[in-house]
C-alpha atoms as a PDB file:
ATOM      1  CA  UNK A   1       6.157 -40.742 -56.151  1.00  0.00           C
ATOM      2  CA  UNK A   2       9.734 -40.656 -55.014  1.00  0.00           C
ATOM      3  CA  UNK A   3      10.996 -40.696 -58.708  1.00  0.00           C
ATOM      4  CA  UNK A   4       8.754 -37.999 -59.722  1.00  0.00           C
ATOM      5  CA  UNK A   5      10.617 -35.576 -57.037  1.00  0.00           C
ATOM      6  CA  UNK A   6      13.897 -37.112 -57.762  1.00  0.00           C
ATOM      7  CA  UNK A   7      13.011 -36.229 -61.985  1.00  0.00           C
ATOM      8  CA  UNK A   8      11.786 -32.778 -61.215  1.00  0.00           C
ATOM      9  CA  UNK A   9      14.401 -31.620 -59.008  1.00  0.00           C
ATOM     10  CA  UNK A  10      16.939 -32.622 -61.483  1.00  0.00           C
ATOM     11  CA  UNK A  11      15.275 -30.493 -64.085  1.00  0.00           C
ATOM     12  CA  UNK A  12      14.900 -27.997 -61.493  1.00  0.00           C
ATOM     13  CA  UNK A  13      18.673 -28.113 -61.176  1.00  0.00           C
ATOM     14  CA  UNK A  14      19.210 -28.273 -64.973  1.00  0.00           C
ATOM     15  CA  UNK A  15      17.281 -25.347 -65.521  1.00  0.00           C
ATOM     16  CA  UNK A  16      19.152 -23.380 -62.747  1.00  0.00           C
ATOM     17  CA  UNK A  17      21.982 -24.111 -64.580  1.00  0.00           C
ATOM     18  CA  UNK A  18      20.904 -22.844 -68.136  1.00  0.00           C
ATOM     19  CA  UNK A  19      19.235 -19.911 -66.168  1.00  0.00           C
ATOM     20  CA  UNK A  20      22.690 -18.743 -66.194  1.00  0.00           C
ATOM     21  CA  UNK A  21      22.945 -18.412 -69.943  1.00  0.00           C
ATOM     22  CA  UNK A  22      19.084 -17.553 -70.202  1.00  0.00           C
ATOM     23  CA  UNK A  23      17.801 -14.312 -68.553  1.00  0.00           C
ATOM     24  CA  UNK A  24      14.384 -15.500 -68.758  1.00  0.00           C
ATOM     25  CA  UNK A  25      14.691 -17.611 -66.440  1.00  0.00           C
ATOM     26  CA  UNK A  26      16.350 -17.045 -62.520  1.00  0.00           C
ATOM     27  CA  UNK A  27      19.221 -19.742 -62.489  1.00  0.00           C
ATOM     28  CA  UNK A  28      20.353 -19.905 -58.715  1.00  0.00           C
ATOM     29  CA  UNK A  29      16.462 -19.932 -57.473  1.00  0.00           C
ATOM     30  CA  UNK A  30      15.591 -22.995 -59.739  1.00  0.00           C
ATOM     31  CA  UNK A  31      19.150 -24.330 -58.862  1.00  0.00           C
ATOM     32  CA  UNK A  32      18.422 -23.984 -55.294  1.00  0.00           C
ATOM     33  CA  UNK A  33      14.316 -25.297 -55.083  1.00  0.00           C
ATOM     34  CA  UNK A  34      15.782 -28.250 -57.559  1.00  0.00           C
ATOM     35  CA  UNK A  35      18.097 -29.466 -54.240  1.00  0.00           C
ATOM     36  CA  UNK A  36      15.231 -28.803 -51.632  1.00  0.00           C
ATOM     37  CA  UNK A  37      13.183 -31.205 -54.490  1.00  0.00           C
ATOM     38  CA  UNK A  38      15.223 -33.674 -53.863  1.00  0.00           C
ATOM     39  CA  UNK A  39      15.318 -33.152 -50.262  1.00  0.00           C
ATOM     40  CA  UNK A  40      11.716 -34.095 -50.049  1.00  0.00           C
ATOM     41  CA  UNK A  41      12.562 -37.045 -51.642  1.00  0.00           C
ATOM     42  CA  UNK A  42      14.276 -40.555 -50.139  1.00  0.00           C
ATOM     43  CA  UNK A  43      16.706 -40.687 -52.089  1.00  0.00           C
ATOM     44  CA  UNK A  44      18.515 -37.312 -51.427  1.00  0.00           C
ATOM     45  CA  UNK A  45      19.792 -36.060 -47.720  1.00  0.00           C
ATOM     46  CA  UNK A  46      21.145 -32.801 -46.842  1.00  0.00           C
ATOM     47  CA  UNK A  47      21.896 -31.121 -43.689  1.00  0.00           C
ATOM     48  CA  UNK A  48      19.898 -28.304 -42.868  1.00  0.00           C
ATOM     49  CA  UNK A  49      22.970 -26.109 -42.823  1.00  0.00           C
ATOM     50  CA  UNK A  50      23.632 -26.933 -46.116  1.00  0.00           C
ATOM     51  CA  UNK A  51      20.426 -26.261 -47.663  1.00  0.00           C
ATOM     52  CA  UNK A  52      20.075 -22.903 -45.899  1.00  0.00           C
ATOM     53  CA  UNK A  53      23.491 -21.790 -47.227  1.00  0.00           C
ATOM     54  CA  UNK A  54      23.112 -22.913 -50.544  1.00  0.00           C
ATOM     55  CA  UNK A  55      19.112 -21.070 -50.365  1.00  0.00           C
ATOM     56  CA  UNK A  56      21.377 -17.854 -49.020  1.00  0.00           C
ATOM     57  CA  UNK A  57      24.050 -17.995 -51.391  1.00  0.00           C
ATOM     58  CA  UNK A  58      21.635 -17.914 -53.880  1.00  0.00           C
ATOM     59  CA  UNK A  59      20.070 -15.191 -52.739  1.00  0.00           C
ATOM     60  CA  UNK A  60      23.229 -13.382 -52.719  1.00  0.00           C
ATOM     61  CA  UNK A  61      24.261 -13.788 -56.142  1.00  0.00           C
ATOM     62  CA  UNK A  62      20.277 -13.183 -57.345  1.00  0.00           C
ATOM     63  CA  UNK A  63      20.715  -9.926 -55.505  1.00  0.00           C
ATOM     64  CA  UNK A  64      24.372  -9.564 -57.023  1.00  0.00           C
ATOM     65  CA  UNK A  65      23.467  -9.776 -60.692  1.00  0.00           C
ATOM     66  CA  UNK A  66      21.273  -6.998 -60.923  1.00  0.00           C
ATOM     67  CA  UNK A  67      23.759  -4.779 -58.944  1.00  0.00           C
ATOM     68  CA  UNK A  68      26.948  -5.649 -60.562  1.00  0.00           C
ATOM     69  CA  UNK A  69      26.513  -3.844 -64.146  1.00  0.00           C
ATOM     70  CA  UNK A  70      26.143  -0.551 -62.246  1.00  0.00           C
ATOM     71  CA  UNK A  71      29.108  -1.121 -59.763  1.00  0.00           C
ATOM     72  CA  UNK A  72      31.430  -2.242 -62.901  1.00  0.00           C
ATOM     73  CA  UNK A  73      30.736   1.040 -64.955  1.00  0.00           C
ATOM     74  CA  UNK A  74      31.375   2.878 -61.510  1.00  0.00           C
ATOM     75  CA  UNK A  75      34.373   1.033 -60.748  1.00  0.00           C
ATOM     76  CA  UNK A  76      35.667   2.149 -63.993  1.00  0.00           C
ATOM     77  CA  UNK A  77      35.057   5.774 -63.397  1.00  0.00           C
ATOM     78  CA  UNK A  78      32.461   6.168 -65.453  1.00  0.00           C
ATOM     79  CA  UNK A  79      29.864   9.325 -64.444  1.00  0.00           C
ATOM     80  CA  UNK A  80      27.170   8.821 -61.940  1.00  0.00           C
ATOM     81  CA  UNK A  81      24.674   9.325 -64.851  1.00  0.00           C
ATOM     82  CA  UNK A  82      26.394   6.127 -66.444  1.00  0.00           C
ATOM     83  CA  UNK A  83      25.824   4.292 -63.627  1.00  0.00           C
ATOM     84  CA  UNK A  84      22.472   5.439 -63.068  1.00  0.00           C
ATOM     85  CA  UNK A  85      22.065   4.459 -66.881  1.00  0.00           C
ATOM     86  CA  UNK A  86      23.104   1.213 -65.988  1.00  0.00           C
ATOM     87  CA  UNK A  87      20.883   0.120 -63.090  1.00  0.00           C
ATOM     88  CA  UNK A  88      17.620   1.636 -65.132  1.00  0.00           C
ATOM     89  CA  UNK A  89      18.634  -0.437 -68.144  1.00  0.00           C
ATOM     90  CA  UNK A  90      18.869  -3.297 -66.086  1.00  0.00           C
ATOM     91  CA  UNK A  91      15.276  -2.661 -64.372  1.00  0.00           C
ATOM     92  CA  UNK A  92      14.137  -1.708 -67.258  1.00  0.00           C
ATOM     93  CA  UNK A  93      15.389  -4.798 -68.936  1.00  0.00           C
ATOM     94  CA  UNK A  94      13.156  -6.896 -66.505  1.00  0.00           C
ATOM     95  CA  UNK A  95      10.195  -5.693 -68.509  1.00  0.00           C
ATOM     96  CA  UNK A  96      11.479  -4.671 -71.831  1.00  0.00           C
ATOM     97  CA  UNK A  97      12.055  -7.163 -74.994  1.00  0.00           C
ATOM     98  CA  UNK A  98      12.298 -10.109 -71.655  1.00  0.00           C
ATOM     99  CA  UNK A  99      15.342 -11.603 -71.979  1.00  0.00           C
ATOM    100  CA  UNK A 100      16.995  -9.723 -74.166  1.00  0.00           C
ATOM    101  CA  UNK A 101      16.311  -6.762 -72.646  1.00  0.00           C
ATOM    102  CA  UNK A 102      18.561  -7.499 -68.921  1.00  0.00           C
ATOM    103  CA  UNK A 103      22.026  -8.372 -71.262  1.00  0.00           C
ATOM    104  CA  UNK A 104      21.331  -5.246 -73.686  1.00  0.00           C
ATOM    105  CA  UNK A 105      19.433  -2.417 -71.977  1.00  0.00           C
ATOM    106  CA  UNK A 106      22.315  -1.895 -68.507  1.00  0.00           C
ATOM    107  CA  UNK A 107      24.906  -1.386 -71.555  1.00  0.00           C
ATOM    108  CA  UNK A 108      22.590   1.199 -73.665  1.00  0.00           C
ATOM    109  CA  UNK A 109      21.917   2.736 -69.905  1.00  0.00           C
ATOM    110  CA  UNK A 110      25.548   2.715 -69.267  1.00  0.00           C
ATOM    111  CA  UNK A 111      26.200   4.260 -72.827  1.00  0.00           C
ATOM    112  CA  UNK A 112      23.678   6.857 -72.494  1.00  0.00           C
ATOM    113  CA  UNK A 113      24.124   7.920 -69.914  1.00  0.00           C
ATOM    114  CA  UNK A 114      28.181   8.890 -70.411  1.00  0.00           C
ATOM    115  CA  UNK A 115      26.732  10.669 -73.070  1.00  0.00           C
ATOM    116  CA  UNK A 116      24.199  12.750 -71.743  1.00  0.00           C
ATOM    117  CA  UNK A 117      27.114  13.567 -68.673  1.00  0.00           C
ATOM    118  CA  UNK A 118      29.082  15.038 -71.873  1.00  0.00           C
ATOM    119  CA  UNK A 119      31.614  12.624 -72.003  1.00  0.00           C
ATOM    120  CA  UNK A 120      33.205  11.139 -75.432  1.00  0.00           C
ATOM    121  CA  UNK A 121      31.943   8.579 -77.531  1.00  0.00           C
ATOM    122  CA  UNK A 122      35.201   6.598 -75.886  1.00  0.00           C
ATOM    123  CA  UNK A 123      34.695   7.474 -72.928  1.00  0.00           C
ATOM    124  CA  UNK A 124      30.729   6.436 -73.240  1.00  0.00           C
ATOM    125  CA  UNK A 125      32.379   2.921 -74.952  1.00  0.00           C
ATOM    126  CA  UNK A 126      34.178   2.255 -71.842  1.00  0.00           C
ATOM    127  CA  UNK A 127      31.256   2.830 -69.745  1.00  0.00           C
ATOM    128  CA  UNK A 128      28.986   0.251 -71.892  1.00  0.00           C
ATOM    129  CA  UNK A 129      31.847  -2.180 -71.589  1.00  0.00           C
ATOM    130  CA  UNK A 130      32.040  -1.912 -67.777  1.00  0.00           C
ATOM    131  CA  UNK A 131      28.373  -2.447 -68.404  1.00  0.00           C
ATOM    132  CA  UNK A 132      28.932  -5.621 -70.087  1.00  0.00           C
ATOM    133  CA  UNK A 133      31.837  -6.963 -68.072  1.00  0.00           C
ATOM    134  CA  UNK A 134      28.978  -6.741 -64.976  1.00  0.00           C
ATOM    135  CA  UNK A 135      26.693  -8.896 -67.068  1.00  0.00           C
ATOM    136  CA  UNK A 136      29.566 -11.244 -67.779  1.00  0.00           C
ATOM    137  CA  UNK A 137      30.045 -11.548 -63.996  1.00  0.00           C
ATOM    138  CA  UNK A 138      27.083 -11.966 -62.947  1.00  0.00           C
ATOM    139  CA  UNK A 139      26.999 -15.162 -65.713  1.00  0.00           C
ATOM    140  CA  UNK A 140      29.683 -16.296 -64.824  1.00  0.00           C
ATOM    141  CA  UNK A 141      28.672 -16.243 -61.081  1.00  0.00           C
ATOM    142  CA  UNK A 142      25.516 -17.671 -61.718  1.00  0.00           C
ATOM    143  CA  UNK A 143      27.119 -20.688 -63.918  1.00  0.00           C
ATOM    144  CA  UNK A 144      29.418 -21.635 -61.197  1.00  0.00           C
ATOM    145  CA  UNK A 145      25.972 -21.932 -58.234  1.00  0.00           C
ATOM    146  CA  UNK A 146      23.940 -23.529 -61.049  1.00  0.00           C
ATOM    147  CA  UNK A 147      27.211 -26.105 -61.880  1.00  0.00           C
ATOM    148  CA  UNK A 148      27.913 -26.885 -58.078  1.00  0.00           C
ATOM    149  CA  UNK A 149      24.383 -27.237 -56.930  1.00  0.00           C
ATOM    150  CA  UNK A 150      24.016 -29.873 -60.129  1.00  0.00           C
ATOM    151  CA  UNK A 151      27.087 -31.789 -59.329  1.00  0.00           C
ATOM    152  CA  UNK A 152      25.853 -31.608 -55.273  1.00  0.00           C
ATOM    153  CA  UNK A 153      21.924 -33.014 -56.204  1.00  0.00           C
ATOM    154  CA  UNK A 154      23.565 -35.663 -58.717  1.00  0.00           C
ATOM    155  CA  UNK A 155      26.601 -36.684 -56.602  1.00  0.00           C
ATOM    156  CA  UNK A 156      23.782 -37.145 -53.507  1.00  0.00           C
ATOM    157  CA  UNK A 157      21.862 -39.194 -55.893  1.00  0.00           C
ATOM    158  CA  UNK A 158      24.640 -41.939 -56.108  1.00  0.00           C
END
């Protein structure tokens, strides 16, 4: 039994990782029920304060990666309508052309929306790329929870 837990909290952990790369899937959630996995079993001990930062931090950047596309395009000055384009692309993403939809749809949003405020074409091209460097974050942060919470389950293993 203990080799079951130890198996599928390592793919638990492996798939928190890809979730980084994947939108379908929620990276730092898998990452983080992949180290209690391996909690449950013998082989694997973490404090408690560990596991409830690592299930917080988590959290956090879950949280973070829908909200940074729309604070990028309004860090770059875009329009409140591009940032408003941004965060319903991104919830629309969650149901639209899944998950495809979360990378493309904050960018259109962000695009659109420049546009509709009467801005350029450049200036509307700035926005989507504020947009994109949100999504890029957010991947980014997700890679590095997914990477350390892989190296922390493996390293505990040995």
């Amino acid at each position: 039994m203990d080799w079951i837990l130890v198996f599928f909290g390592v793919v638990l952990l492996i798939a928190g990782l890809l979730g980084a790369l994947l939108p379908i899937l929620p990276g730092p959630p898998l990452s983080f029920i992949g180290l209690v996995v391996l909690q449950l079993s013998k082989q694997v001990e973490f404090t408690m304060a560990f596991l409830v930062s690592a299930g917080v931090v988590a959290f956090l950047i879950t949280l973070l990666d829908y909200y940074i596309p729309a604070w990028f395009t309004k860090k770059m000055k875009s329009s409140p309508q591009a940032t408003k384009g941004a965060v319903i692309g991104t919830v629309l993403g969650l149901f639209i052309l899944p998950p495809f939809g979360i990378v493309v749809l904050p960018v259109v949003g962000a695009f659109a929306g420049e546009l509709m405020a009467g801005s350029s074409v450049k200036k509307a091209s700035a926005s989507a790329l504020a947009g994109l460097m949100g999504i890029v974050s957010g991947v980014v942060l997700k890679g590095i929870y997914g990477l350390w919470a892989l190296i922390a389950g493996v390293y505990r293993l040995f």
